[in-house]
C-alpha atoms as a PDB file:
ATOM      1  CA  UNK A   1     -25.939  12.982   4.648  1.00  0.00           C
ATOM      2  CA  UNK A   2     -23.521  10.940   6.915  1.00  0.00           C
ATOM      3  CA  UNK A   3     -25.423   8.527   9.642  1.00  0.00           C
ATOM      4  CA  UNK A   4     -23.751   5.973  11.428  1.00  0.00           C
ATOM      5  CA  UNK A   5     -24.199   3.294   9.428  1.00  0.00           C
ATOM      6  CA  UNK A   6     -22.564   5.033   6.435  1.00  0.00           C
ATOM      7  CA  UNK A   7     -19.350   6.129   8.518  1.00  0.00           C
ATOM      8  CA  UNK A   8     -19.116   2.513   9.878  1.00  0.00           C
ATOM      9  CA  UNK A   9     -18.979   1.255   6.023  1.00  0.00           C
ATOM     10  CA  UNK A  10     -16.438   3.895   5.129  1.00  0.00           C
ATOM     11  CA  UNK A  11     -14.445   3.146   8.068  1.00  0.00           C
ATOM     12  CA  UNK A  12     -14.625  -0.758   6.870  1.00  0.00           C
ATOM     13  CA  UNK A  13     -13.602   0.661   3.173  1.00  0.00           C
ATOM     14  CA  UNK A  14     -10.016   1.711   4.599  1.00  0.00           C
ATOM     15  CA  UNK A  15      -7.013   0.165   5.634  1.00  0.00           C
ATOM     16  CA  UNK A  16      -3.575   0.680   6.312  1.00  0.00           C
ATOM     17  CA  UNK A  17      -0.852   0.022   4.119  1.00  0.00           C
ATOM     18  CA  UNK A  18       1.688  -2.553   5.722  1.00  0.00           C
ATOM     19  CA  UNK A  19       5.372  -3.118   5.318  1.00  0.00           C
ATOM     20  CA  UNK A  20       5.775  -5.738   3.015  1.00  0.00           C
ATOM     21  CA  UNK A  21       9.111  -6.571   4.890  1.00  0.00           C
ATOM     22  CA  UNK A  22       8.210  -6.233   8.737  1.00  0.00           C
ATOM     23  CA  UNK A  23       4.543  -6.159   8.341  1.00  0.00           C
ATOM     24  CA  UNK A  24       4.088  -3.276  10.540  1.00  0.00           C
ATOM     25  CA  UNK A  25       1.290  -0.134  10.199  1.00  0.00           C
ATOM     26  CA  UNK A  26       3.236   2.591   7.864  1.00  0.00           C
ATOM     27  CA  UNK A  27       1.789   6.278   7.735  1.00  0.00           C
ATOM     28  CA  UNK A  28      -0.397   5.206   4.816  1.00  0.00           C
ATOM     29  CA  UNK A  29      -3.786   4.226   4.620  1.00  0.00           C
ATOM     30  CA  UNK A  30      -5.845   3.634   1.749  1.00  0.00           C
ATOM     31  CA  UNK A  31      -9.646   2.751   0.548  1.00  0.00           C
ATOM     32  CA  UNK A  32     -10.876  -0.070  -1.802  1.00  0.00           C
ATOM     33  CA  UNK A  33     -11.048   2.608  -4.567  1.00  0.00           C
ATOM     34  CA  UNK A  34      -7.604   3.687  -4.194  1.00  0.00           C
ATOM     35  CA  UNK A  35      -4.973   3.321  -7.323  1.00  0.00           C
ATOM     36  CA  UNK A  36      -1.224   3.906  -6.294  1.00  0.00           C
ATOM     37  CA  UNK A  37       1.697   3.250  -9.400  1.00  0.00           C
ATOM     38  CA  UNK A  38       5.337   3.414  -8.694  1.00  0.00           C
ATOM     39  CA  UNK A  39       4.793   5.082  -5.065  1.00  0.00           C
ATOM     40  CA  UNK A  40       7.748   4.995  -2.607  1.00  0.00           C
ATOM     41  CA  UNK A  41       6.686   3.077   0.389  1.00  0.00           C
ATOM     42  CA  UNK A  42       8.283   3.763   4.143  1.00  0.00           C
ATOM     43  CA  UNK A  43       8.407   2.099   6.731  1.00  0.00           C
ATOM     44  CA  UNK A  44       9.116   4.011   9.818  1.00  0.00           C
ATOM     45  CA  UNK A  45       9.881   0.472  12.128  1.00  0.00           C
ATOM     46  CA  UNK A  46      12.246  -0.975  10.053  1.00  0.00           C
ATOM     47  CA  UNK A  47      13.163   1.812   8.100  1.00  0.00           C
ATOM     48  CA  UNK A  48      13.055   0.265   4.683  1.00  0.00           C
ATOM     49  CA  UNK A  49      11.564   1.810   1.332  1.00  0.00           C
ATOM     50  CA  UNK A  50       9.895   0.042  -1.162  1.00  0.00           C
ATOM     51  CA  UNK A  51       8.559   1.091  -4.894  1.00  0.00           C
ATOM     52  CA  UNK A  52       4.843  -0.578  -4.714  1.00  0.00           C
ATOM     53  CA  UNK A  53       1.434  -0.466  -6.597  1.00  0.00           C
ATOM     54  CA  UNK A  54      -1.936  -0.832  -5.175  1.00  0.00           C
ATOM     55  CA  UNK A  55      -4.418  -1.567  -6.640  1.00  0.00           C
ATOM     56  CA  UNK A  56      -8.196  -2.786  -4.587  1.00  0.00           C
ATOM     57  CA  UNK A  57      -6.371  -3.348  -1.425  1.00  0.00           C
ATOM     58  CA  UNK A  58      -3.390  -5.972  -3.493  1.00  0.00           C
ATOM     59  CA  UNK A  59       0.081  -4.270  -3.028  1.00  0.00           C
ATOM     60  CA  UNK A  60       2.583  -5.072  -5.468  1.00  0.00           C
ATOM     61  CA  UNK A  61       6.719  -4.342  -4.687  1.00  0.00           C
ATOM     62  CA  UNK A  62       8.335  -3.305  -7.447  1.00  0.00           C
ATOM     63  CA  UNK A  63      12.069  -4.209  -7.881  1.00  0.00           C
ATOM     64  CA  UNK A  64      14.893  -3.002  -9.963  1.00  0.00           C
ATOM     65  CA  UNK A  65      16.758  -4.791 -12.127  1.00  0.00           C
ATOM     66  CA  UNK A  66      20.539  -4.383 -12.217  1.00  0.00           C
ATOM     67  CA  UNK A  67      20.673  -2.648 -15.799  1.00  0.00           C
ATOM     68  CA  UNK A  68      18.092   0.567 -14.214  1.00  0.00           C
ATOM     69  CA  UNK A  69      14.919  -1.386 -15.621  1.00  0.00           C
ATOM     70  CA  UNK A  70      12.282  -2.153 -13.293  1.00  0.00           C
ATOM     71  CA  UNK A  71      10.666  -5.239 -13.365  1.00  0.00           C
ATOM     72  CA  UNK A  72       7.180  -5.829 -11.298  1.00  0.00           C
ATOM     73  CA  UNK A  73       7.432  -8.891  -8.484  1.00  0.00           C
ATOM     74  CA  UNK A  74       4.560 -10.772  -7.343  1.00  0.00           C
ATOM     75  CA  UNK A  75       1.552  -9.346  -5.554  1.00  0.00           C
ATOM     76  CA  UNK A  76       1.973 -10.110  -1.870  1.00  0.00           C
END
């Protein structure tokens, strides 16, 4: 059963997902328990898209290298 209290902790549990570039809201949001791989972030305010992973609220941009491989950047 839902009270109160238990909707205020889920509510805590979730964020949005932010451009890594701007650093604006996107139209993603996510909860601690969430696991995204290879998922193609965009931004609607600067209208960038970005390959990231998430993983416990950390989002990760991936980047391509110029030969097609795709090498992971640091977690931001």
């Amino acid at each position: 059963m839902l009270t109160l209290r238990n909707m205020e902790k889920a509510k805590e549990e979730e964020r949005w997902v932010l451009c890594p570039s701007c650093g604006s809201k996107t139209r993603v949001k996510i909860r601690k328990d969430t696991v995204i791989e290879k998922f193609p972030l965009f931004c609607p305010k600067c209208k960038k898209e970005f390959l990231i992973n998430i993983r416990e609220f950390e989002l990760e941009v991936i980047t391509e290298k110029k030969e097609g491989e795709i090498a992971e950047s640091q977690d931001i």
